[in-house]
N, C-alpha and C. Protein backbone atom coordinates (compact mmCIF):
# COMPACT_ATOMS: atom_id res chain seq x y z
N UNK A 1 -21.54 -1.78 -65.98
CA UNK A 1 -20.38 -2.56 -66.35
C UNK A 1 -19.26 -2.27 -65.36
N UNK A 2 -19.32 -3.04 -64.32
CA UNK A 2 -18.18 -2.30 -63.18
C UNK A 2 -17.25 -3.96 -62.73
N UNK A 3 -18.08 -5.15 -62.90
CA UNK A 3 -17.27 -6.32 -62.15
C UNK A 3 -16.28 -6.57 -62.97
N UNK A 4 -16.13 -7.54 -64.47
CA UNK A 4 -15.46 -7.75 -65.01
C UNK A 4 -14.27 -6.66 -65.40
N UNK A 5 -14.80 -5.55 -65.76
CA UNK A 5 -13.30 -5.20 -66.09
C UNK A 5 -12.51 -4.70 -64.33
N UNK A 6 -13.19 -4.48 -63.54
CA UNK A 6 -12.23 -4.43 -62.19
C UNK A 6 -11.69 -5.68 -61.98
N UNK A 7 -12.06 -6.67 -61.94
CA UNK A 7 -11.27 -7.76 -61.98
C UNK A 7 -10.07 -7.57 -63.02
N UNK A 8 -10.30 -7.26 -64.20
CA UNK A 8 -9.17 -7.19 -65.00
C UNK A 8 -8.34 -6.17 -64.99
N UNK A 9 -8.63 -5.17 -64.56
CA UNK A 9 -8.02 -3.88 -64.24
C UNK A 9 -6.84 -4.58 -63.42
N UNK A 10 -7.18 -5.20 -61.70
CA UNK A 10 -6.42 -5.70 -60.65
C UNK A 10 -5.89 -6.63 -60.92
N UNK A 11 -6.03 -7.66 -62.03
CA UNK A 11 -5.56 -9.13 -62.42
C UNK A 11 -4.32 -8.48 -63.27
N UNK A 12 -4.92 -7.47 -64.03
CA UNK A 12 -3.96 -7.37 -64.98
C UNK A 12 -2.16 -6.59 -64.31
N UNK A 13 -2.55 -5.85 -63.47
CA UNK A 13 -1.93 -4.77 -62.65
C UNK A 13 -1.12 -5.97 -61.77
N UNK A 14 -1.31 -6.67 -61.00
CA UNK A 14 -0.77 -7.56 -60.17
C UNK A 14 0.34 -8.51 -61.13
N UNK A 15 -0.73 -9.28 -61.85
CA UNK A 15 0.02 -10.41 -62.75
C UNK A 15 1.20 -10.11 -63.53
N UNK A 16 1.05 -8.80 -64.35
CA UNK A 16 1.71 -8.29 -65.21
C UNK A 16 3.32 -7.69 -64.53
N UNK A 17 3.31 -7.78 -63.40
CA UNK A 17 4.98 -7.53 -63.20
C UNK A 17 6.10 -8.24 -63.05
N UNK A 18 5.48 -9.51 -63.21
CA UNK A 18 6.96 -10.68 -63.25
C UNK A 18 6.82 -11.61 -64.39
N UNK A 19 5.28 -11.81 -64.57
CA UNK A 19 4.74 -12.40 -65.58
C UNK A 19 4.16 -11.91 -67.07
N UNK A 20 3.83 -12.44 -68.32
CA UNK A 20 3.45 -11.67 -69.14
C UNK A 20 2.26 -12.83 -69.38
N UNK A 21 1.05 -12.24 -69.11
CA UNK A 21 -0.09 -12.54 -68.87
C UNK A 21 -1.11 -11.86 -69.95
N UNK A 22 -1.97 -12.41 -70.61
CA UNK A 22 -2.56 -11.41 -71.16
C UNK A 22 -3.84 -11.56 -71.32
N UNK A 23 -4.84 -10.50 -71.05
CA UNK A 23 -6.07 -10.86 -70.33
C UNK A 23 -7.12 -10.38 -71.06
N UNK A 24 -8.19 -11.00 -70.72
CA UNK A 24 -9.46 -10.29 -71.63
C UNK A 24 -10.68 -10.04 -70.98
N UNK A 25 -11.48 -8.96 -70.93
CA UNK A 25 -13.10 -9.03 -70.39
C UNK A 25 -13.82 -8.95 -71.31
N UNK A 26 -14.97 -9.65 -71.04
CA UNK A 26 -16.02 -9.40 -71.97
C UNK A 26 -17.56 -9.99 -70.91
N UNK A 27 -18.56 -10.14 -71.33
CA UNK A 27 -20.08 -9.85 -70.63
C UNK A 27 -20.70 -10.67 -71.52
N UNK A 28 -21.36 -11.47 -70.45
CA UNK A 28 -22.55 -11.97 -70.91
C UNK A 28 -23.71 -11.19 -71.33
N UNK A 29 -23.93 -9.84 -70.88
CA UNK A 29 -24.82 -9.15 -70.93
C UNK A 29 -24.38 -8.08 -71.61
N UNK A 30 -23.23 -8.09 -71.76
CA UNK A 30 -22.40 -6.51 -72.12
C UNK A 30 -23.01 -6.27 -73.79
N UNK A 31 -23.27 -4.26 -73.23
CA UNK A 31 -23.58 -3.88 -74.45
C UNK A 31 -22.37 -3.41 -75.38
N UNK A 32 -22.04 -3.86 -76.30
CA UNK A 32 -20.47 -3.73 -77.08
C UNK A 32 -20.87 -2.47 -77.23
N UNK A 33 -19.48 -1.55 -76.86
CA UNK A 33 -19.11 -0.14 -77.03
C UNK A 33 -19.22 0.37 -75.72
N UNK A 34 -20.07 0.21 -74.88
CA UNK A 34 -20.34 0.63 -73.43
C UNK A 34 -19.16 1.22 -72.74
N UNK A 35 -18.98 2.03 -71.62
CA UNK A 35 -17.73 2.78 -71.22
C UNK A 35 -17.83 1.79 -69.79
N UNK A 36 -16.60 1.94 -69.20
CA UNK A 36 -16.91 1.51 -67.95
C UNK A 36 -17.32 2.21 -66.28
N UNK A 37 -18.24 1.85 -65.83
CA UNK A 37 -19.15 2.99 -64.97
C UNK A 37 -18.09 3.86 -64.61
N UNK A 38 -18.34 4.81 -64.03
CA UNK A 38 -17.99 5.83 -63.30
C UNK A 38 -17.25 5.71 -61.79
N UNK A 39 -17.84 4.63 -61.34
CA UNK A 39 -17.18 4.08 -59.68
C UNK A 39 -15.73 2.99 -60.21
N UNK A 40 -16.18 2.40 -60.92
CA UNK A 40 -14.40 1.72 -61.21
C UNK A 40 -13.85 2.53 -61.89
N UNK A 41 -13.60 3.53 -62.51
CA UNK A 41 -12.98 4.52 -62.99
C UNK A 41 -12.37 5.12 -61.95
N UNK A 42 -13.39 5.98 -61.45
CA UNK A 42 -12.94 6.37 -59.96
C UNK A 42 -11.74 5.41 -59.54
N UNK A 43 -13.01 4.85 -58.57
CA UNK A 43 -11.52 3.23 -58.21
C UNK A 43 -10.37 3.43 -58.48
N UNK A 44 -9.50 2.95 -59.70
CA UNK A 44 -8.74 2.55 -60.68
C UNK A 44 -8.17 3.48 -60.81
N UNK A 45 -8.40 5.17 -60.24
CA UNK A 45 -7.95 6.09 -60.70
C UNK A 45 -7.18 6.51 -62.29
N UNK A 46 -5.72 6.94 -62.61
CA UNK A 46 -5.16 7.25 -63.50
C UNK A 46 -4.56 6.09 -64.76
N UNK A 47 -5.42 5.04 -63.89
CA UNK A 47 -5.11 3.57 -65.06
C UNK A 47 -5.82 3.72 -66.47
N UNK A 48 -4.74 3.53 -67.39
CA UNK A 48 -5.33 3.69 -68.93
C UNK A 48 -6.22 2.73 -68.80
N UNK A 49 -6.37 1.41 -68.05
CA UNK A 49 -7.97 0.63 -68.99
C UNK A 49 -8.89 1.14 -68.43
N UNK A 50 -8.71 2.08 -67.29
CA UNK A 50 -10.63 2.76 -66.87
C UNK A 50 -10.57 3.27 -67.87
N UNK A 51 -9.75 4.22 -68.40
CA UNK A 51 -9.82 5.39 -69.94
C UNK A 51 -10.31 4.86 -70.78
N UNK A 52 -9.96 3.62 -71.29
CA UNK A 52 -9.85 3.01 -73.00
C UNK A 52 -11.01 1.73 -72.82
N UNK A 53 -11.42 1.20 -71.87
CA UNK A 53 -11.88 -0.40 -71.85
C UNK A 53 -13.18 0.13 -72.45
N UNK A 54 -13.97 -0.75 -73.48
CA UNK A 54 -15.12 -0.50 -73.68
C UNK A 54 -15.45 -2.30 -73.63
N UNK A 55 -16.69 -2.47 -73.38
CA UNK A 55 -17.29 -3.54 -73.51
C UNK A 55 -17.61 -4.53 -74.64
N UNK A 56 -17.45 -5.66 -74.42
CA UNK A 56 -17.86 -6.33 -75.84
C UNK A 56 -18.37 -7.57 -74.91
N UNK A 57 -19.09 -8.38 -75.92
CA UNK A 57 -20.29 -9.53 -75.60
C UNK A 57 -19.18 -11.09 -75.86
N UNK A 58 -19.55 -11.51 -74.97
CA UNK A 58 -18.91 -12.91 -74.68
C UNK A 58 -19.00 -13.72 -75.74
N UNK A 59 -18.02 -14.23 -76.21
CA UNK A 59 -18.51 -15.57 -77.58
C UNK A 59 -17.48 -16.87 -77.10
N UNK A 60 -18.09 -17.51 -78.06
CA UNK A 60 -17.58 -19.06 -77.63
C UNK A 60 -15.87 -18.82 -78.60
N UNK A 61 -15.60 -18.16 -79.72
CA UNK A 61 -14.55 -17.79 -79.98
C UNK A 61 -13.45 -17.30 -78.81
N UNK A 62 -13.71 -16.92 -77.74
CA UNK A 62 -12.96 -15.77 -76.51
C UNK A 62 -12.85 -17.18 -75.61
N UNK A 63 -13.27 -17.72 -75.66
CA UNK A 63 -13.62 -18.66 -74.68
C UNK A 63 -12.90 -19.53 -75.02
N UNK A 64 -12.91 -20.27 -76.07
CA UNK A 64 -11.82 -21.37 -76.80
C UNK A 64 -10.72 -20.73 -76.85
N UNK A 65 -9.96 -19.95 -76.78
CA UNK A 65 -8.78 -18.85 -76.74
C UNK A 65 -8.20 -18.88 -75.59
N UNK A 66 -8.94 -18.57 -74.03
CA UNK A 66 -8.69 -18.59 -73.24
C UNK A 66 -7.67 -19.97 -71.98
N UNK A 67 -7.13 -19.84 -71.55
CA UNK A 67 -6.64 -20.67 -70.43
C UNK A 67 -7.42 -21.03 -69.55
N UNK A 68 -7.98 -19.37 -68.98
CA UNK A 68 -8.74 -19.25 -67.48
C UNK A 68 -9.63 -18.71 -67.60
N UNK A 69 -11.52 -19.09 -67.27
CA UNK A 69 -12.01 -18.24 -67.47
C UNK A 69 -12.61 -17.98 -65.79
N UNK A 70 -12.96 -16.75 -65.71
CA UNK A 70 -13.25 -15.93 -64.38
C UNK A 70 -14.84 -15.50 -64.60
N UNK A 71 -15.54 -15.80 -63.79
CA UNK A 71 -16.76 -14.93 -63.55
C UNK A 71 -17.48 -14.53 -62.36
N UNK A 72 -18.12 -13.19 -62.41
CA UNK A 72 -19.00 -12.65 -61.11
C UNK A 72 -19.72 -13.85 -60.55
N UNK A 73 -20.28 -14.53 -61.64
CA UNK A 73 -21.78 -15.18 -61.00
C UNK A 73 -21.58 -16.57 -61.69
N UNK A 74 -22.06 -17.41 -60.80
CA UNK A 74 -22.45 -18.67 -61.12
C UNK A 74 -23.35 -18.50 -62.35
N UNK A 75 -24.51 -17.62 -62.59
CA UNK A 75 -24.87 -17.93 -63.88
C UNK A 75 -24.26 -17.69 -65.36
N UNK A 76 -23.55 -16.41 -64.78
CA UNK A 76 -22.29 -16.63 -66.14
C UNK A 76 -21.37 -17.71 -66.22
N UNK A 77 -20.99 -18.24 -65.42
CA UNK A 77 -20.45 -19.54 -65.47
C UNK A 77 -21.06 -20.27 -66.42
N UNK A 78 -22.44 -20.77 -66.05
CA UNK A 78 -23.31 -21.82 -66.32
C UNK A 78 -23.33 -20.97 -68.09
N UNK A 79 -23.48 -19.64 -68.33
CA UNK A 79 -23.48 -19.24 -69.98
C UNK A 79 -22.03 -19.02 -70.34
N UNK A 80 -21.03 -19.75 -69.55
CA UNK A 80 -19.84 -19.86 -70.54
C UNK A 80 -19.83 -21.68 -70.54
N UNK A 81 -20.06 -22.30 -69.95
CA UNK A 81 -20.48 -23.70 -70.19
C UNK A 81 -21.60 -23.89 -71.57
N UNK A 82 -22.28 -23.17 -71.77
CA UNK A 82 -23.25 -23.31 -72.99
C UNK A 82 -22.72 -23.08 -74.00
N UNK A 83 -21.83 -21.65 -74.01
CA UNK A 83 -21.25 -21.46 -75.22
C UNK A 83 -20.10 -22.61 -75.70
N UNK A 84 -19.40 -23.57 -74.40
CA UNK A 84 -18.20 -23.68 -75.05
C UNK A 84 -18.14 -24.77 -74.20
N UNK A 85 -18.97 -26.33 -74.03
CA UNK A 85 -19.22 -27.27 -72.66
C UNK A 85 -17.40 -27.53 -72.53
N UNK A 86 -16.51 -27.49 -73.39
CA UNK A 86 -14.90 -28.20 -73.10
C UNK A 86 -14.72 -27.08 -72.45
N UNK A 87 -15.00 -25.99 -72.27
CA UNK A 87 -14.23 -24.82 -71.15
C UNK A 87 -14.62 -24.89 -69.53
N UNK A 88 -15.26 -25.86 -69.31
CA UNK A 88 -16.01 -26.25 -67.88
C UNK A 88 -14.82 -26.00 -66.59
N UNK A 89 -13.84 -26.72 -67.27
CA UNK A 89 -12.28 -27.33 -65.93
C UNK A 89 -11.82 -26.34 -65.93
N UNK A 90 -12.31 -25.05 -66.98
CA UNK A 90 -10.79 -23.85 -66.39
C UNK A 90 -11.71 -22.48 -66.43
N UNK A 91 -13.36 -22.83 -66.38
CA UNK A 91 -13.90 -21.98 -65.80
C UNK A 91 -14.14 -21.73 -64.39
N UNK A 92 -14.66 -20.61 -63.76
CA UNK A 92 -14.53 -20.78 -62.24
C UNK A 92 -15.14 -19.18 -62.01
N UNK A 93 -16.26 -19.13 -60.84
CA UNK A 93 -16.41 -17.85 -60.47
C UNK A 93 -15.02 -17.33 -59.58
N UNK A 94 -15.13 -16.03 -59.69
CA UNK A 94 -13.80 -15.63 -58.61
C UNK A 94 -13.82 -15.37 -57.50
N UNK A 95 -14.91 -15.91 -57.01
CA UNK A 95 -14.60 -15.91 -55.28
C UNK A 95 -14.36 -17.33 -55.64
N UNK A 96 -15.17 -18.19 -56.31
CA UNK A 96 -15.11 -20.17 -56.21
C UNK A 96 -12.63 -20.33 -57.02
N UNK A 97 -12.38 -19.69 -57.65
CA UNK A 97 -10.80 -19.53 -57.56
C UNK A 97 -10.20 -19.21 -56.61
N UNK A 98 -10.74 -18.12 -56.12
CA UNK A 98 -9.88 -17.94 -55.15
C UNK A 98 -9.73 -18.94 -54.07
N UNK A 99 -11.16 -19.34 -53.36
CA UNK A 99 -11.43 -20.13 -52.36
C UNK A 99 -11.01 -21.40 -52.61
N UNK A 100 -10.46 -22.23 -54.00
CA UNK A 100 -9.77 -23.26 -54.33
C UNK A 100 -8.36 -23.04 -53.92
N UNK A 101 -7.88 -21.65 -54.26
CA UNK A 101 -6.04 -21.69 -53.91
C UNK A 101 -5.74 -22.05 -52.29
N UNK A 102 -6.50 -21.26 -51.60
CA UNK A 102 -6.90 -21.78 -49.95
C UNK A 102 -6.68 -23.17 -49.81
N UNK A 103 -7.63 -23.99 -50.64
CA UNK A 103 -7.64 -25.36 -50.43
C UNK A 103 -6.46 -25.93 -50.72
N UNK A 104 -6.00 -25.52 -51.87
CA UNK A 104 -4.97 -26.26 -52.53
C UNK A 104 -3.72 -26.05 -51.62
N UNK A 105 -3.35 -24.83 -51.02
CA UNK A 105 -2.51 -24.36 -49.98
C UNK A 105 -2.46 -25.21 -48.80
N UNK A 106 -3.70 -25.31 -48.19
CA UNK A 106 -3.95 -25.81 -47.21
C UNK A 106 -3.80 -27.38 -47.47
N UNK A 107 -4.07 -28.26 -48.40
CA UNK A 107 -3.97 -29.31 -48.33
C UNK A 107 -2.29 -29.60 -48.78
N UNK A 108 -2.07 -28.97 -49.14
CA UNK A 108 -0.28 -29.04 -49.62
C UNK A 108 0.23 -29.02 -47.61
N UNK A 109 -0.17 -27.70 -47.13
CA UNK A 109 0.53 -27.84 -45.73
C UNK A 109 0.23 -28.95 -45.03
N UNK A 110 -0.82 -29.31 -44.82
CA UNK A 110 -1.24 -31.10 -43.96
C UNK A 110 -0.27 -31.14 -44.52
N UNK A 111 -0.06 -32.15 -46.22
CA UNK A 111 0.36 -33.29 -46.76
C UNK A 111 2.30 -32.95 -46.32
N UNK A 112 2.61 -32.19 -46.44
CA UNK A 112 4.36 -31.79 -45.98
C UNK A 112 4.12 -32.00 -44.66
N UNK A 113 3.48 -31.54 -43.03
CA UNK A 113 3.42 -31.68 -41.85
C UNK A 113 3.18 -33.08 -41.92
N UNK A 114 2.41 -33.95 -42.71
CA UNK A 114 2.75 -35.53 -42.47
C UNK A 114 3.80 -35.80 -42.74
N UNK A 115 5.05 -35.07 -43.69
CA UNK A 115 6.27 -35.45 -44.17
C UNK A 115 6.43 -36.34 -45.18
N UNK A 116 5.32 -35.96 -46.12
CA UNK A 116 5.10 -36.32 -47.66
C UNK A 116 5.84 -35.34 -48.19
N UNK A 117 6.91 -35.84 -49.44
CA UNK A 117 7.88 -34.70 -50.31
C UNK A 117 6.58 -34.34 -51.27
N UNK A 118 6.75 -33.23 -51.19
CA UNK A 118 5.63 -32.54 -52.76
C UNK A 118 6.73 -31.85 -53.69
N UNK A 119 6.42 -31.87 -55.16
CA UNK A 119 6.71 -31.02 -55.81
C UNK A 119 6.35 -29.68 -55.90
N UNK A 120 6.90 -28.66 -56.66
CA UNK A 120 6.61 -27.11 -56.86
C UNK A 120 5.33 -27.57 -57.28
N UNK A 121 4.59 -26.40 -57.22
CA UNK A 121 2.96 -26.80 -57.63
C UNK A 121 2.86 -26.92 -59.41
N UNK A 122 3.31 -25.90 -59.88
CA UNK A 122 3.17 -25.98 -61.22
C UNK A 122 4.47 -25.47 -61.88
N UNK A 123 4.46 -25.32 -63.32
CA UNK A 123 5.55 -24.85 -64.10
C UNK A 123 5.15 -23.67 -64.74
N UNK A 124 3.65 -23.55 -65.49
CA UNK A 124 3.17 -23.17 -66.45
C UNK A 124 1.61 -22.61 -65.39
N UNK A 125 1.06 -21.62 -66.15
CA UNK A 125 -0.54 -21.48 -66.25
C UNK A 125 -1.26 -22.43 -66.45
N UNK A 126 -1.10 -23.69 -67.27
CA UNK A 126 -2.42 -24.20 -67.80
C UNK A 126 -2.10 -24.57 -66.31
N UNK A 127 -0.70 -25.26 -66.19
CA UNK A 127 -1.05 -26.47 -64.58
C UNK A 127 -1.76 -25.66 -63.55
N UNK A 128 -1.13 -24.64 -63.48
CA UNK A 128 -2.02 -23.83 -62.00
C UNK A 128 -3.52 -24.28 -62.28
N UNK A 129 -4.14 -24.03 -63.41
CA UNK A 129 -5.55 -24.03 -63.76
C UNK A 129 -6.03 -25.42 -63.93
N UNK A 130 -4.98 -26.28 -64.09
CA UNK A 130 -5.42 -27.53 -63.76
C UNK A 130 -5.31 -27.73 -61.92
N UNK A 131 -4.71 -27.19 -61.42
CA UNK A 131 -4.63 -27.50 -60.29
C UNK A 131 -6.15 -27.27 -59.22
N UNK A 132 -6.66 -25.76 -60.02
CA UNK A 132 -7.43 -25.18 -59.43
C UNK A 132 -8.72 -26.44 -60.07
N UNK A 133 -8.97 -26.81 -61.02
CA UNK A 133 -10.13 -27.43 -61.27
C UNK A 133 -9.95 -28.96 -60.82
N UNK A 134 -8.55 -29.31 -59.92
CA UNK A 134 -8.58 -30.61 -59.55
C UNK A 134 -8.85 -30.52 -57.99
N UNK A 135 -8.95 -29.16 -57.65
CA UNK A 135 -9.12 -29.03 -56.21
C UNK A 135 -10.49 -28.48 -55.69
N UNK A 136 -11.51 -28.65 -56.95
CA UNK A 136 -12.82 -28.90 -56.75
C UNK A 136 -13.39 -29.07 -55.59
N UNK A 137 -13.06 -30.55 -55.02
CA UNK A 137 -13.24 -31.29 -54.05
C UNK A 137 -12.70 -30.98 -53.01
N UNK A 138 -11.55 -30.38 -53.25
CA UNK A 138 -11.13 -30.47 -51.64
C UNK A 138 -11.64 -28.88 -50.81
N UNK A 139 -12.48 -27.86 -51.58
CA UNK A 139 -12.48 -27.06 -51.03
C UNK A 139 -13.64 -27.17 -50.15
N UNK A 140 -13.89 -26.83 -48.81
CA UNK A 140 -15.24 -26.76 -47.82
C UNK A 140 -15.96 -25.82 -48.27
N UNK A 141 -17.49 -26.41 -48.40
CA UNK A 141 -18.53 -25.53 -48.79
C UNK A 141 -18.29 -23.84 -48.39
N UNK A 142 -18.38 -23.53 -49.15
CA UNK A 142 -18.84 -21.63 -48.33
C UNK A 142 -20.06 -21.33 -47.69
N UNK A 143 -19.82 -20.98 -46.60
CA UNK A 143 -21.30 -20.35 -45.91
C UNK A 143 -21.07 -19.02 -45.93
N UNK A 144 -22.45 -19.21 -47.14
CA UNK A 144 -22.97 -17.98 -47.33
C UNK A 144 -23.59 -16.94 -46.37
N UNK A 145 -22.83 -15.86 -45.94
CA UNK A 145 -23.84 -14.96 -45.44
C UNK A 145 -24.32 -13.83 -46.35
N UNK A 146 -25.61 -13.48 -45.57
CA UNK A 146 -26.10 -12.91 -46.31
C UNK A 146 -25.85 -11.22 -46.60
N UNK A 147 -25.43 -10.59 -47.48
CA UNK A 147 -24.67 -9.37 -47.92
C UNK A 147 -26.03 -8.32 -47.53
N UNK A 148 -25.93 -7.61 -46.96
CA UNK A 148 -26.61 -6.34 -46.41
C UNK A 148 -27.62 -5.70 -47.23
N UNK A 149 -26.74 -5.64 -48.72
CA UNK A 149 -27.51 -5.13 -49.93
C UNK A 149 -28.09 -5.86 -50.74
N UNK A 150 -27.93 -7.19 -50.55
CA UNK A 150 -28.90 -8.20 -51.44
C UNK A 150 -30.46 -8.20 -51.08
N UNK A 151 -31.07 -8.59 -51.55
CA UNK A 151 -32.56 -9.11 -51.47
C UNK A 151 -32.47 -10.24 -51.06
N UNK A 152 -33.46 -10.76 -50.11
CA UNK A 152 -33.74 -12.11 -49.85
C UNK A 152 -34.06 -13.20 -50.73
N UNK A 153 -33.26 -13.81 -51.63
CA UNK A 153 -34.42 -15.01 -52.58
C UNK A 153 -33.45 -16.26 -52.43
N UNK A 154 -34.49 -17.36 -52.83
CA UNK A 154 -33.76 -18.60 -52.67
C UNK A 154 -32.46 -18.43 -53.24
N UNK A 155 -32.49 -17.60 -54.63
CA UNK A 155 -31.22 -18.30 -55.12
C UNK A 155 -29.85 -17.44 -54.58
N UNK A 156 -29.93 -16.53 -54.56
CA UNK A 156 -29.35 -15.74 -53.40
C UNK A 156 -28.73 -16.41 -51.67
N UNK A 157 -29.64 -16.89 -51.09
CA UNK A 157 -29.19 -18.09 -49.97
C UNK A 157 -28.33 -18.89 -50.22
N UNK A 158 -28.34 -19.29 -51.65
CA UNK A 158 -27.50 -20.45 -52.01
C UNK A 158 -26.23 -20.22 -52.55
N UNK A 159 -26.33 -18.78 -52.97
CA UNK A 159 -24.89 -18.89 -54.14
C UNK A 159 -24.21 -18.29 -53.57
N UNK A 160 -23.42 -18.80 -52.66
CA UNK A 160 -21.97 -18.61 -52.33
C UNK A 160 -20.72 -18.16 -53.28
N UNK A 161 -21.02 -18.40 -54.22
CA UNK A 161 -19.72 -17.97 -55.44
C UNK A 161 -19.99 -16.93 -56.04
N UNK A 162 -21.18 -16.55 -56.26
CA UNK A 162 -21.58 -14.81 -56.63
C UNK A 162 -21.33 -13.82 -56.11
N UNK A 163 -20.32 -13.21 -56.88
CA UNK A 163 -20.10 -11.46 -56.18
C UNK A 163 -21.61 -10.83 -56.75
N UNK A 164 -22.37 -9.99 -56.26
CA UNK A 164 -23.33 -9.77 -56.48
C UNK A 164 -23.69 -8.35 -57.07
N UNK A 165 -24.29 -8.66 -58.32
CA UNK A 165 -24.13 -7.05 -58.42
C UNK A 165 -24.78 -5.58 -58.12
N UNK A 166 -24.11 -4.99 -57.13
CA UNK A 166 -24.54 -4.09 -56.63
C UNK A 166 -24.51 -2.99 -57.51
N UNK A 167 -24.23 -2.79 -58.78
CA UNK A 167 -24.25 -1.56 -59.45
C UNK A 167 -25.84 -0.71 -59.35
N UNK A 168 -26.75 -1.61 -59.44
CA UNK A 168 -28.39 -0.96 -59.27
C UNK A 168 -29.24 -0.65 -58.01
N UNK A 169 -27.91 -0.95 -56.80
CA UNK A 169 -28.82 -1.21 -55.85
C UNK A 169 -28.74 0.30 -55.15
N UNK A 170 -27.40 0.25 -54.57
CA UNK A 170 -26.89 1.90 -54.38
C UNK A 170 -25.33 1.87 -54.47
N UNK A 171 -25.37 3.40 -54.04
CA UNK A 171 -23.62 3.00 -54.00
C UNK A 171 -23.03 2.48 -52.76
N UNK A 172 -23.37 2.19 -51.53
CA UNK A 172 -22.86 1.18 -50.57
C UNK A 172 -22.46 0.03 -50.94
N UNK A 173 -23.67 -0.90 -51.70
CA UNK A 173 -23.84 -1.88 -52.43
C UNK A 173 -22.88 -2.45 -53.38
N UNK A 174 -22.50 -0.93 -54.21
CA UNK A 174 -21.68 -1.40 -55.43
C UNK A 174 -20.16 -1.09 -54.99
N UNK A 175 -19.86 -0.66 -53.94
CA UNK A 175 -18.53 -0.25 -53.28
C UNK A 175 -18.49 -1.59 -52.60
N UNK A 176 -18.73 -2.11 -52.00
CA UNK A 176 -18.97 -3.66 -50.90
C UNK A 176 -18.84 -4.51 -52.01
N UNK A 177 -19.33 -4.45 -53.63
CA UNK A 177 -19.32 -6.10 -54.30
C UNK A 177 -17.97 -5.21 -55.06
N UNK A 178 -17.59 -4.12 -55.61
CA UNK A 178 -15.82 -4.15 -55.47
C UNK A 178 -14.59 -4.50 -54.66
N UNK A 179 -15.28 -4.24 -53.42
CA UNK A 179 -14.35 -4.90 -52.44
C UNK A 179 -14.07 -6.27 -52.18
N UNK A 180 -15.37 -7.17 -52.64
CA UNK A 180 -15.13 -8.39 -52.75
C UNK A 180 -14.45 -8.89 -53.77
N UNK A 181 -14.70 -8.25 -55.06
CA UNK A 181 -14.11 -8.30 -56.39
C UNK A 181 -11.72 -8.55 -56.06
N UNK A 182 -11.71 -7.05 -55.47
CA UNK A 182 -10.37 -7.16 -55.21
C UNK A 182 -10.22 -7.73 -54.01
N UNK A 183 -10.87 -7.99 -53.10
CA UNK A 183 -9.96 -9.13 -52.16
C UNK A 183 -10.15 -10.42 -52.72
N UNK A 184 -11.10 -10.78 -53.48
CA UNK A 184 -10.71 -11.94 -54.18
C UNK A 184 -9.66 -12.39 -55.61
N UNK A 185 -10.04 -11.11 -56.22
CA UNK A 185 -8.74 -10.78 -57.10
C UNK A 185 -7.16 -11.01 -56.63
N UNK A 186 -7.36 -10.34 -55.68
CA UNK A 186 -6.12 -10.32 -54.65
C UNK A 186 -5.47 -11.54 -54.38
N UNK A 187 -6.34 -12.15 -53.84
CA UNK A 187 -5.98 -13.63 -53.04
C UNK A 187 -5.73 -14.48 -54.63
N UNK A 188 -6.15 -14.07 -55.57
CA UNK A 188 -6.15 -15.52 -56.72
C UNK A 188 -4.55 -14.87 -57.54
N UNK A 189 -4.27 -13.76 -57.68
CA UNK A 189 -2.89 -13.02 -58.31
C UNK A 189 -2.46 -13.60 -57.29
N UNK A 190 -2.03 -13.10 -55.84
CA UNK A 190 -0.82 -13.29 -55.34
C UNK A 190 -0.66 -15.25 -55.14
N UNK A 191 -1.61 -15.73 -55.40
CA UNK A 191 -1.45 -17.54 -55.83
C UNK A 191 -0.56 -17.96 -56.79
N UNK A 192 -1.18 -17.19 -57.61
CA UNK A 192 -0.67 -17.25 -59.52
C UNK A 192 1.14 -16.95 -59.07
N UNK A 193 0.72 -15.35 -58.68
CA UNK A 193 2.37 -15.10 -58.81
C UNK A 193 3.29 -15.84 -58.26
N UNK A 194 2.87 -16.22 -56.84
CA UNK A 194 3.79 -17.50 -55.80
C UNK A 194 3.83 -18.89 -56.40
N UNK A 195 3.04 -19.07 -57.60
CA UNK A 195 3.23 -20.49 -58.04
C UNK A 195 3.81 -20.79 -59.49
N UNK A 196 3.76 -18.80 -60.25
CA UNK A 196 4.35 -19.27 -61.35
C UNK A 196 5.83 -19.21 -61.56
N UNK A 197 6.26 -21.00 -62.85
CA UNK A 197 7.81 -20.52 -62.46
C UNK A 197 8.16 -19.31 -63.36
């Protein structure tokens, strides 16, 4: 149990100083009560949620609740679409969020360098999250390379939006898919924060 709550650990830590944000993890796979590993603890050092976070199992209740939902993997995606098909537009893996704010950035700069007036991007959270699921389209495929510690398989080649989880592989592995975790964390907070009013 090391992706989701580091994401929330860094989401929460970032977001939470201008904004009052309030966040939740939970697992598709997660065994409720579970501690969180030992390497995001580490990580995270003297932060009360490495101390206190225990795990609980994803429901379509958490999900209908939510604004934004975030996941490691395209297939948790695809099992928060099952639980809950109306949560589709404000689900999103978190490299596939982050790599939308890029777009959305980037197509805002063209559209002003043509000397089109734009408005502030949003007012509120939901809009950011509408923004991010209207900019679907405009983001360029990701080319995937291939991560050092993965295995070779088709579906692996393909999924560009999966942080991958290295917790079983070694610890190189699981230090490299944290690092992707917070530079993508990174890049999707400091969006949020620059866009919320």
């Amino acid at each position: 149990m090391c992706r989701s709550p580091f994401a929330h650990a860094l989401l929460a830590e970032q977001l939470n100083r201008n904004h009052t944000i309030q966040l939740r993890s939970a697992g598709t796979r997660a065994t409720a009560g579970q501690h969180i590993c030992p390497v995001v603890a580490t990580e995270l050092g003297d932060n009360e949620f490495a101390q206190t976070h225990v795990a609980r199992p994803l429901s379509a209740k958490l999900i209908e609740g939510a604004d934004l939902i975030l996941t490691a993997e395209l297939k948790q995606r695809a099992s928060v679409a099952r639980l809950s098909p109306a949560a589709r537009s404000r689900t999103f893996t978190l490299i596939e969020a982050a790599t939308l704010t890029e777009a959305i950035d980037s197509s805002r700069r063209e559209r002003i360098g043509a000397g089109i007036a734009l408005p502030s991007l949003g007012e509120s959270f939901e809009e950011l999250v509408a923004r991010l699921d209207g900019a679907r389209g405009l983001a360029h495929p990701i080319e995937r390379k291939h991560r050092w510690f993965e295995r070779r398989t088709k579906e692996s080649a393909a999924d560009a939006l999966t942080i991958p989880d290295g917790h079983n592989v070694n610890a190189r592995a699981h230090k490299s898919a944290l690092g992707v975790v917070s530079a993508s964390s990174d890049q999707l907070a400091n969006w949020l924060r620059a866009n919320l009013a």
